[in-house]
Protein backbone atom coordinates (compact mmCIF):
# COMPACT_ATOMS: atom_id res chain seq x y z
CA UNK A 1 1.31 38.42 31.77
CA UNK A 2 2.51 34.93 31.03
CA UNK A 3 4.22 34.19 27.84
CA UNK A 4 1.33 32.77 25.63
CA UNK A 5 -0.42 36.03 25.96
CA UNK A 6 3.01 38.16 25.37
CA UNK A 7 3.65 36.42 22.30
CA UNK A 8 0.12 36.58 20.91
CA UNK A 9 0.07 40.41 21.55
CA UNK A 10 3.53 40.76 19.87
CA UNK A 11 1.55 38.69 16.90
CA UNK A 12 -1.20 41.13 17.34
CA UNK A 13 0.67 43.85 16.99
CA UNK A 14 3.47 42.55 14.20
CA UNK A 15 0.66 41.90 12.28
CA UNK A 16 -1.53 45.31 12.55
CA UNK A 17 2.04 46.97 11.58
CA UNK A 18 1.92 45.07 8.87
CA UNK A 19 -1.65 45.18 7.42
CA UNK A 20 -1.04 47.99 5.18
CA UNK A 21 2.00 46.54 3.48
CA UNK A 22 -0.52 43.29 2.80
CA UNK A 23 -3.40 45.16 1.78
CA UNK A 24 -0.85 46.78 -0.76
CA UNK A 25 0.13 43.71 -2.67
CA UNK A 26 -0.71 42.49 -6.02
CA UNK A 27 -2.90 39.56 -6.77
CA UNK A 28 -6.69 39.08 -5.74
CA UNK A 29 -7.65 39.73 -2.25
CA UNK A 30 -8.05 35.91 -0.17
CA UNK A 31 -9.60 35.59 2.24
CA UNK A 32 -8.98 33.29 5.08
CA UNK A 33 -12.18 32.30 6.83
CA UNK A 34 -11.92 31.29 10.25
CA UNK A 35 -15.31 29.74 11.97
CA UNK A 36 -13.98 30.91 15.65
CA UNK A 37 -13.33 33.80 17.43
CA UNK A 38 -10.31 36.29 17.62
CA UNK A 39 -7.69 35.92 19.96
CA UNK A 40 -7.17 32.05 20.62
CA UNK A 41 -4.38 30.22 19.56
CA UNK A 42 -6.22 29.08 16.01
CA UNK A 43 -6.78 33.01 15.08
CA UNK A 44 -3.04 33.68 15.88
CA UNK A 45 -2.07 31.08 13.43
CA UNK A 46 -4.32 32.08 10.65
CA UNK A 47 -2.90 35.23 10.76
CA UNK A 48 0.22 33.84 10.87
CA UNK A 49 -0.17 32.69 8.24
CA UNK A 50 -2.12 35.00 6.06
CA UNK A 51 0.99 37.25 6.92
CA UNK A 52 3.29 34.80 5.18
CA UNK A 53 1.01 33.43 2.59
CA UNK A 54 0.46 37.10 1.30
CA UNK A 55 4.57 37.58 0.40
CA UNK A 56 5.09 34.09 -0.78
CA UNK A 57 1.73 34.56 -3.05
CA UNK A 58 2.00 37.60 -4.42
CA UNK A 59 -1.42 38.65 -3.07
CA UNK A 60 -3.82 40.31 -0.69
CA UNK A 61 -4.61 37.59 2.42
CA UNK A 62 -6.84 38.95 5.32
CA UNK A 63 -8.75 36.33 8.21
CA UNK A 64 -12.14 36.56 8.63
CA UNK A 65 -13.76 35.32 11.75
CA UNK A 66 -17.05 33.94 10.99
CA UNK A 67 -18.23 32.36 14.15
CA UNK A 68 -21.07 30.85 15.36
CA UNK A 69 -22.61 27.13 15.15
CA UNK A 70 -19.62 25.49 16.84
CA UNK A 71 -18.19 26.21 13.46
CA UNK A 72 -20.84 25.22 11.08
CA UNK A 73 -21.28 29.15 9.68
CA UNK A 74 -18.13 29.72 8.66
CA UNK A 75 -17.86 25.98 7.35
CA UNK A 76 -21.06 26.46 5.18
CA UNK A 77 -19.71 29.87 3.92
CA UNK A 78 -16.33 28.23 2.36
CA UNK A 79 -18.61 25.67 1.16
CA UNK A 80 -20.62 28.25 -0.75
CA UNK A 81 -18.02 30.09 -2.05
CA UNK A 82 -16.65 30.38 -5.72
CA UNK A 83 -13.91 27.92 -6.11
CA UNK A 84 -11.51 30.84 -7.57
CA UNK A 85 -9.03 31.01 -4.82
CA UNK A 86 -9.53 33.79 -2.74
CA UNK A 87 -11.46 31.41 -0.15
CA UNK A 88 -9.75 29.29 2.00
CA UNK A 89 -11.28 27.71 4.81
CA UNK A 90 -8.77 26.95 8.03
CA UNK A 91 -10.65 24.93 10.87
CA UNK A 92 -9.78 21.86 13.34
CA UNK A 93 -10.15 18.90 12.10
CA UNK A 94 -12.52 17.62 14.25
CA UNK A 95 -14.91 20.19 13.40
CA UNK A 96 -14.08 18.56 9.88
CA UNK A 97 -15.14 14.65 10.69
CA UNK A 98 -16.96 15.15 14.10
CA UNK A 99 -20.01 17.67 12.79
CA UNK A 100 -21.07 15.03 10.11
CA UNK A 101 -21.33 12.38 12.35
CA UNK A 102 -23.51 14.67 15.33
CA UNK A 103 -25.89 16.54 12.81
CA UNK A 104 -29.25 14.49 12.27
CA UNK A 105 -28.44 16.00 8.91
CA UNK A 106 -25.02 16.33 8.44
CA UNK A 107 -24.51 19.88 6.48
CA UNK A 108 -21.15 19.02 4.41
CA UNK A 109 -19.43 16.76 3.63
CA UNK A 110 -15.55 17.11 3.83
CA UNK A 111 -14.21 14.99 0.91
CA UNK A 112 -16.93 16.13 -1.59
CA UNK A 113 -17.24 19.37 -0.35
CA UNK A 114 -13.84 20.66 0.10
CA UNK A 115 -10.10 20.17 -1.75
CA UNK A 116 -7.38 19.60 0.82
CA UNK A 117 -4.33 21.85 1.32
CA UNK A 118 -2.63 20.88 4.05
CA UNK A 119 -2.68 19.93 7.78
CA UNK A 120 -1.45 23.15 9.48
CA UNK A 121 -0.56 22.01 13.60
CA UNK A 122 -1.67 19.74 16.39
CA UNK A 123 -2.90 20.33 19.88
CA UNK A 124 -3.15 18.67 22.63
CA UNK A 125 -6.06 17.69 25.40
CA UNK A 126 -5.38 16.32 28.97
CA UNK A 127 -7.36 15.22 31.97
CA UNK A 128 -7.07 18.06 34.22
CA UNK A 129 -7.70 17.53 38.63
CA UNK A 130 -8.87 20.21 40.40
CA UNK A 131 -8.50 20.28 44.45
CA UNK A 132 -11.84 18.45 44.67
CA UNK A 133 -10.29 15.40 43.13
CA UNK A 134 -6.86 15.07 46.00
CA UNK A 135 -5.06 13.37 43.14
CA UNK A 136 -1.64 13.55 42.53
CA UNK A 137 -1.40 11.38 39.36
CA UNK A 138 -3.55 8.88 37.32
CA UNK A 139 -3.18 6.25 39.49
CA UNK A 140 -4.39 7.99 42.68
CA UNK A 141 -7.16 9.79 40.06
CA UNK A 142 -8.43 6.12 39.61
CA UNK A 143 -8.65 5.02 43.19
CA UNK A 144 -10.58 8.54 43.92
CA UNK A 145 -12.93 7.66 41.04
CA UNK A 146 -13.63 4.56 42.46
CA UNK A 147 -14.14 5.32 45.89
CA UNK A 148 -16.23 8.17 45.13
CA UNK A 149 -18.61 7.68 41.47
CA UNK A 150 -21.47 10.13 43.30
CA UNK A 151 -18.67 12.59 42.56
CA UNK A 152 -17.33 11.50 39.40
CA UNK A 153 -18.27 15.54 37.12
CA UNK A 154 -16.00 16.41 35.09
CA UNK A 155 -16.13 19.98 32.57
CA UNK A 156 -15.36 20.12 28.73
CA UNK A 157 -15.17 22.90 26.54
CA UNK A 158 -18.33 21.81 24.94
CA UNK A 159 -20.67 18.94 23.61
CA UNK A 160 -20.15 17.50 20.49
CA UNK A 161 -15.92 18.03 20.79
CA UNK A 162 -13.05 15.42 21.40
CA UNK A 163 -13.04 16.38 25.34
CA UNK A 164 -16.16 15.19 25.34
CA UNK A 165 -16.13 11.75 23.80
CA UNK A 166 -12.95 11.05 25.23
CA UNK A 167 -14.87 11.48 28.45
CA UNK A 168 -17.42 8.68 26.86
CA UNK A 169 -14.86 6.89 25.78
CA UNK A 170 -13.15 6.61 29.59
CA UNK A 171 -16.18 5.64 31.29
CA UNK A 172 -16.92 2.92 29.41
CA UNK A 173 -12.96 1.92 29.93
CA UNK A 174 -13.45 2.40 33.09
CA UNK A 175 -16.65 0.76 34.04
CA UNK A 176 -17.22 3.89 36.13
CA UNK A 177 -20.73 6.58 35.29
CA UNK A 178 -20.01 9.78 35.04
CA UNK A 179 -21.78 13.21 34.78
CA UNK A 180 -20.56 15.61 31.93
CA UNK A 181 -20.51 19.28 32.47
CA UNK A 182 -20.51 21.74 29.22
CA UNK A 183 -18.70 24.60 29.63
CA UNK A 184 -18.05 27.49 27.00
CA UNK A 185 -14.31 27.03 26.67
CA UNK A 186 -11.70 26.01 28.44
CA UNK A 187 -10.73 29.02 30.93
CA UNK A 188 -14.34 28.46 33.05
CA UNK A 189 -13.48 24.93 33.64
CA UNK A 190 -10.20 26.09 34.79
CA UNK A 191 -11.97 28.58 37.13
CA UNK A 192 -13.95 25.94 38.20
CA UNK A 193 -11.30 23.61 38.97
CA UNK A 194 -8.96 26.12 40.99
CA UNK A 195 -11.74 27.06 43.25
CA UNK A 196 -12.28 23.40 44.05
CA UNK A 197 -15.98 23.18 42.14
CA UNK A 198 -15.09 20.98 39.82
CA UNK A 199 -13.38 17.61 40.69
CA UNK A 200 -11.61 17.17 37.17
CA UNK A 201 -12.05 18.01 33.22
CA UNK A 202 -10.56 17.42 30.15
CA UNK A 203 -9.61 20.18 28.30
CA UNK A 204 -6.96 21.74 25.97
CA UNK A 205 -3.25 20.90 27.65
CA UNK A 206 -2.27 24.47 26.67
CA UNK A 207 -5.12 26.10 28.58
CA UNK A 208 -4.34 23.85 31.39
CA UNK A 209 -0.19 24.63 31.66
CA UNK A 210 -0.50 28.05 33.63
CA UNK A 211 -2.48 26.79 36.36
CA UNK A 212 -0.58 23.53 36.15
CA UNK A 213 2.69 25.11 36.66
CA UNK A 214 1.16 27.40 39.63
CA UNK A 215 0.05 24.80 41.65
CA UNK A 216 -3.83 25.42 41.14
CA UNK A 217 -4.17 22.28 39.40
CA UNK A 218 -2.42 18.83 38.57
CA UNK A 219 -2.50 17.92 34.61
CA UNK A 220 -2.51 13.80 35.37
CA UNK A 221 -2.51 12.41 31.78
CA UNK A 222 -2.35 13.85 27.84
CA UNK A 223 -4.08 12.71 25.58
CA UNK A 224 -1.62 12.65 22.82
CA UNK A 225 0.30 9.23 21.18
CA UNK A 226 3.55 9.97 22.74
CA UNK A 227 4.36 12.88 25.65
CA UNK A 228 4.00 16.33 25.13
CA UNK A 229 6.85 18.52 24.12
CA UNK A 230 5.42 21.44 26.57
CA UNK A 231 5.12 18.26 29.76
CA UNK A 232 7.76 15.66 28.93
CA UNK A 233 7.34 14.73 32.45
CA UNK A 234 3.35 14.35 32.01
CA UNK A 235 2.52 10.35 31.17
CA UNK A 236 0.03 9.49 28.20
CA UNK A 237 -3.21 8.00 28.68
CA UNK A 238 -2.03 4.77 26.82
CA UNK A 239 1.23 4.76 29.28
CA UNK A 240 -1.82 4.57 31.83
CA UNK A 241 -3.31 1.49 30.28
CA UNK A 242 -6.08 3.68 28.33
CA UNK A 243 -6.30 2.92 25.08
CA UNK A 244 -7.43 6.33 23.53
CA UNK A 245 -5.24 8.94 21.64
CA UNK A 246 -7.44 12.04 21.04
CA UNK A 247 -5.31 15.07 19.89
CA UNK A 248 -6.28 17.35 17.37
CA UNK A 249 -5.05 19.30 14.93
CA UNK A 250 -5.78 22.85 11.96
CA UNK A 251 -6.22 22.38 8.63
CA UNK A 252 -7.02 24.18 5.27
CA UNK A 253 -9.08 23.61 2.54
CA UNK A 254 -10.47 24.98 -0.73
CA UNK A 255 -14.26 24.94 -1.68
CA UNK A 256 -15.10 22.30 -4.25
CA UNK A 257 -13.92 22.82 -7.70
CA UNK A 258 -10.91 24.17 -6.80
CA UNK A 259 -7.63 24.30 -8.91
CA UNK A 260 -5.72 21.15 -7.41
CA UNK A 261 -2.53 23.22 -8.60
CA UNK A 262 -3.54 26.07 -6.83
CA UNK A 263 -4.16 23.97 -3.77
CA UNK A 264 -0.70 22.41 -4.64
CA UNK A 265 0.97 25.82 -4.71
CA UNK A 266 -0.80 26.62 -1.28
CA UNK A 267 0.43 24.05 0.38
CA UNK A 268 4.07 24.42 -0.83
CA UNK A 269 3.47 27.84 0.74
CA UNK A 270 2.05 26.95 4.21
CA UNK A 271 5.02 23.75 4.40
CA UNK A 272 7.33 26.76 3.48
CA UNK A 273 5.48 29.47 6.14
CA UNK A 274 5.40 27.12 9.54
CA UNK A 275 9.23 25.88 9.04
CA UNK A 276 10.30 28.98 9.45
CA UNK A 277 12.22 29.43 12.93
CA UNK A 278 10.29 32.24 14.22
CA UNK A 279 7.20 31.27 13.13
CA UNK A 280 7.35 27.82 15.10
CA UNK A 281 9.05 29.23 17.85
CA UNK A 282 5.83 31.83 18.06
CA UNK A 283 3.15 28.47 17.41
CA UNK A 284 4.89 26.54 20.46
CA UNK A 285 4.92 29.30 22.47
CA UNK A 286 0.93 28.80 22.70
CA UNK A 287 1.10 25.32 22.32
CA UNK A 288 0.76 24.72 19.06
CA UNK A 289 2.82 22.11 17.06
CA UNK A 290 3.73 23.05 13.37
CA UNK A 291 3.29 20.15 10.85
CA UNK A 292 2.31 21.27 7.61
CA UNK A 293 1.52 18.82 4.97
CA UNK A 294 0.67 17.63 1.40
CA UNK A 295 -2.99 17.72 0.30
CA UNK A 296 -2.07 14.13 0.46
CA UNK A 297 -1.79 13.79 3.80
CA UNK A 298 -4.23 16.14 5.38
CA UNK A 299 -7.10 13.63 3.32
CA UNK A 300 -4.89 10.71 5.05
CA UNK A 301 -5.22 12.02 8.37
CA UNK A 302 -8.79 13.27 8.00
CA UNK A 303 -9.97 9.94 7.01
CA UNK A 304 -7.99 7.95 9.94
CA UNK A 305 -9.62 10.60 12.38
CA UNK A 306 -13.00 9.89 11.30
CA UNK A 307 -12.74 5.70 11.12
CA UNK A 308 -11.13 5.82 14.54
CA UNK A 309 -13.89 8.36 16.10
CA UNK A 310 -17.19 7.13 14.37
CA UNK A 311 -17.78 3.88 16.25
CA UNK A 312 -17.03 6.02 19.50
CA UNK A 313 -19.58 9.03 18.57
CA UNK A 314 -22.09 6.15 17.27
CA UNK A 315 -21.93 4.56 20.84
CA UNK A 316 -22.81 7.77 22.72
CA UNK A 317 -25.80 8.33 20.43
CA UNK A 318 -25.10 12.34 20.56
CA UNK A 319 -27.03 14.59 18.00
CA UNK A 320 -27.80 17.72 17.10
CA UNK A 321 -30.37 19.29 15.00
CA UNK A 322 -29.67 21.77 12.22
């Protein structure tokens, strides 16, 4: 068992010890609505911090998973809900700015339909070489790319995500045609990689580390502004002359109509929650990097995420249909 998954079980299970204490409390019972499913590294920190948030607030907080349209359900049920509190919506951020610009009609929007609370943690995504690809860093990557475009397939978790239009995004830096692959998550593309099936992808950096570290595959570039705290060794795309920084990052909101104060007071809380040594010691152990912000500055980053990505979606001409 590598570490990621021993310190999400010990989560697991520090949390199920504690679920009767937090049922227990005062206060009205919140609920935490997560649109994906159990067991990733965004469920772990909800319940991070609905573990925290329930003995800072005085009150009941329990995570709901409520998956399905690549987020949309459990975005549309926060949306929905009575703006009294006990909803809280925690989600990535680009399921936040990249859903309205894919829909043919979008089905929120986030600064009308939501108050901000704060920006939670950032991940990572890198380009990821499989066998196939016999590339030992970006600059070999290139000249394979080059000498071989028949072959040039790469996997993402999924269409309509940041993998997928920084893919867009690096063929048309590159001048090169590529073929996109959708996979369901990122372990398949891993899979696919290993076993030499799949020349490259780009994919979550934390997925990728285990394999990386094993020899199975070769993480060539992250995606991130400056080098990853989990690769220091691992160059950026821009060090590679790639203008593109596409991490991501959680956040939490409120449904419209929500106290301000309230989401004030939340935020103090989740600030308060992920500086906490053992709590960010548990988040980077599964590659996620605290933050937590002001309402402030999630709406800051939110709107910088969605200037920078629009003319890039717009390009690619990707939509779905509700």
């Amino acid at each position: 068992m590598d570490r990621r998954s021993f310190m999400a079980g010990c989560v697991g299970l520090a949390l199920s010890a504690n679920a009767n204490d937090v049922l227990a409390q005062s206060g009205p019972l919140t609920r935490i609505i997560f649109p994906f499913s159990a067991g990733a590294g965004g469920d772990t920190l909800c319940r991070i911090l609905a573990q925290h948030l329930s003995q800072l607030l005085d009150r009941s907080v329990i995570v709901e998973n409520r998956t399905g349209g690549d987020g949309l359900i459990g975005i549309r049920a926060v949306k929905t809900a009575s703006p009294d509190g006990t909803t809280i919506l925690v989600t990535t951020g680009p399921t936040m700015y990249l859903l309205p610009m894919v829909e043919t009609e979008p089905s929120f929007n986030a600064g009308k339909d939501f108050v901000p609370v704060s920006l939670l943690a950032r991940f990572e995504f890198a380009v990821v070489a499989g066998p196939a690809a016999d590339a030992k860093d970006f600059k070999q990557f290139l000249a394979w790319l080059k000498a071989n475009p028949n072959r040039a397939t790469y996997g993402v978790p999924s269409n309509g995500t940041i993998p997928h239009f920084t893919g867009s995004r690096l063929e048309e830096v590159l001048g090169i045609s590529m073929t996109r692959v959708p996979y369901r998550g990122s372990a398949p593309i891993i899979n696919d990689l290993v076993g030499g099936h799949l020349p490259f992808g780009i994919t979550t950096l934390a997925d990728a580390i285990p394999q990386h570290r094993a020899g199975g595959v070769r993480i060539l570039a992250v995606s991130s502004a400056a080098r990853s705290p989990f690769l220091p060794d691992v160059p950026t795309l821009k060090e590679n002359g790639i203008e593109l920084v596409a991490d991501a990052w959680y956040g939490m909101w409120l449904p419209a109509g929500s106290s301000r104060e309230f989401a004030r007071q939340l935020s103090t809380a989740v600030t308060t929650s992920l500086a906490k040594a053992e709590v960010r010691e548990t988040l980077l152990a599964i590659g996620l990097i605290p933050v937590g912000t002001t309402p402030e500055g999630l709406t800051q980053e939110l709107a910088a995420n969605t200037a920078f990505w629009q003319p890039i979606v717009k390009a690619t001409g990707y939509k779905i249909t509700n």
